[in-house]
C-alpha atoms as a PDB file:
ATOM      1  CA  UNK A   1       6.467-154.518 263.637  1.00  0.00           C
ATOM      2  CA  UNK A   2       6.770-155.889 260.060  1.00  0.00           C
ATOM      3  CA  UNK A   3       8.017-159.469 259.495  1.00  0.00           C
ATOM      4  CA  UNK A   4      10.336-159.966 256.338  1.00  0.00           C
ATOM      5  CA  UNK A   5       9.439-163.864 255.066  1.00  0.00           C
ATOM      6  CA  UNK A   6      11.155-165.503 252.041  1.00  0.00           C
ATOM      7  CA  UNK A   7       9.089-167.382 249.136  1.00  0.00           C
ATOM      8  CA  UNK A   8       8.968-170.267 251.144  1.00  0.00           C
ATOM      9  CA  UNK A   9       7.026-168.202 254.270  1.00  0.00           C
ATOM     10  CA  UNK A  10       9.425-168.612 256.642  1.00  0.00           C
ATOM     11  CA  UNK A  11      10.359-165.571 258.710  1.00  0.00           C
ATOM     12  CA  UNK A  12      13.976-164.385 258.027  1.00  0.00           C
ATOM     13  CA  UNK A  13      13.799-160.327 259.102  1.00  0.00           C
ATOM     14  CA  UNK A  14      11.591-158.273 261.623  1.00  0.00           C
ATOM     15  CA  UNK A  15      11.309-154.467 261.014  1.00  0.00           C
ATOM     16  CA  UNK A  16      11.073-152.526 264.414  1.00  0.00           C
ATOM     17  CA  UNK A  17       9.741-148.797 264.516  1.00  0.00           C
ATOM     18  CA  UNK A  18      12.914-147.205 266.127  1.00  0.00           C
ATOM     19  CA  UNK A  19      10.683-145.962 268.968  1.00  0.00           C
ATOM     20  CA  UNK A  20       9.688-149.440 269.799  1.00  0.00           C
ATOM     21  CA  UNK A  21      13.424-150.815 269.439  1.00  0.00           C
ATOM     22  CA  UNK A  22      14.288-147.584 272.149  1.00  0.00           C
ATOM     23  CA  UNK A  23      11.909-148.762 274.603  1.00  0.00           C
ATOM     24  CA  UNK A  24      12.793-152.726 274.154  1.00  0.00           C
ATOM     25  CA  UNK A  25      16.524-151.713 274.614  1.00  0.00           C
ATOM     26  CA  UNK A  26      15.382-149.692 277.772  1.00  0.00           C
ATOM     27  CA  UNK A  27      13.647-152.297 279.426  1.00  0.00           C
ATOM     28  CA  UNK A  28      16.829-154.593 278.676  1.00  0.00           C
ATOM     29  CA  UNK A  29      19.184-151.913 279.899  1.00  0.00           C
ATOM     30  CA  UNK A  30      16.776-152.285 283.562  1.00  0.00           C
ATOM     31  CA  UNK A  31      16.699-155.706 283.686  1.00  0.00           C
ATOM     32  CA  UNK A  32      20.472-155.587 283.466  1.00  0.00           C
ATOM     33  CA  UNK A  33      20.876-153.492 286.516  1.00  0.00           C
ATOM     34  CA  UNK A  34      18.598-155.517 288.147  1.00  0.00           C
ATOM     35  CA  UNK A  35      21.128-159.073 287.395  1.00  0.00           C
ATOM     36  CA  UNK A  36      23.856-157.001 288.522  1.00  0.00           C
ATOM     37  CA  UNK A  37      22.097-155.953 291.559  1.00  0.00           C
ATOM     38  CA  UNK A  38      21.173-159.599 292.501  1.00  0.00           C
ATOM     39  CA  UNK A  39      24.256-160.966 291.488  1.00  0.00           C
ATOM     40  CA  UNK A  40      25.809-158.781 294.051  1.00  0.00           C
ATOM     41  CA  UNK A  41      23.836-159.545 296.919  1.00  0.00           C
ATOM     42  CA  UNK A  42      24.065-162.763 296.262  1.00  0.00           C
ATOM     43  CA  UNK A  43      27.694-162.674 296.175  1.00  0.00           C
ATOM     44  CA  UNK A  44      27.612-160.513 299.214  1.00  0.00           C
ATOM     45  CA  UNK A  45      25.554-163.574 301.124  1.00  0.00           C
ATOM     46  CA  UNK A  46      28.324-166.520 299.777  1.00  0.00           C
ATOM     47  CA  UNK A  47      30.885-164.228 301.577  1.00  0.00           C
ATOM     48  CA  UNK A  48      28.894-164.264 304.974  1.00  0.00           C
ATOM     49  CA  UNK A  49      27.979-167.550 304.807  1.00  0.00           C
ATOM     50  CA  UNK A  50      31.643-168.662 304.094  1.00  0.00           C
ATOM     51  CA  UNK A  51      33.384-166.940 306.675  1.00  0.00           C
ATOM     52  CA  UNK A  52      33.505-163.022 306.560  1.00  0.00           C
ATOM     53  CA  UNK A  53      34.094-161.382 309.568  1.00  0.00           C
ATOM     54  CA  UNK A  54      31.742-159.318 310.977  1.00  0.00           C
ATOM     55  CA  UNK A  55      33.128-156.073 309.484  1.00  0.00           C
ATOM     56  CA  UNK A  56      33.665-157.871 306.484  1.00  0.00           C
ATOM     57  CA  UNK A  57      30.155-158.460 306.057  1.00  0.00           C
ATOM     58  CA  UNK A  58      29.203-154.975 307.363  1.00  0.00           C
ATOM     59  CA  UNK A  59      31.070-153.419 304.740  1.00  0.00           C
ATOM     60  CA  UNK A  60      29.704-155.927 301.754  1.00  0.00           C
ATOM     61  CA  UNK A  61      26.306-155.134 303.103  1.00  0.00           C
ATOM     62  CA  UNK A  62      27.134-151.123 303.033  1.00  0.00           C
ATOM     63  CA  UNK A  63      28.744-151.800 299.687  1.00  0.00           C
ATOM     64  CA  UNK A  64      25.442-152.565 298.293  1.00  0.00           C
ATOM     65  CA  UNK A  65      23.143-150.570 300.169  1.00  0.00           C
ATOM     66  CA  UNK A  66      25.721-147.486 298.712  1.00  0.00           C
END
């Protein structure tokens, strides 16, 4: 990685080796999946908690097991 500074030193660019930048955006991509996932099961929990019926929540909790 290569930072870019101006005349005054301050730091206006960074310069990422495209292999590095692949990996960084992979790791994001994961992490992403990973929200989504808890998002949903958190979701999934709101609905039991707040009155789903018991197949409702059997099928939220298939829905994310699936």
């Amino acid at each position: 990685m290569q930072y870019v500074v101006d005349r005054s030193g301050k730091s206006n660019f960074l310069i990422v080796r495209r292999k590095d930048w692949e990996d960084i955006h992979a790791k994001y991509r994961k992490l992403q999946k990973k929200l989504e996932v808890f998002q949903a099961i958190r979701e999934g929990i709101q609905e039991v908690k707040f009155g789903a019926t018991e197949r409702e929540a059997t099928s939220i909790i298939i829905g994310l097991l699936g």
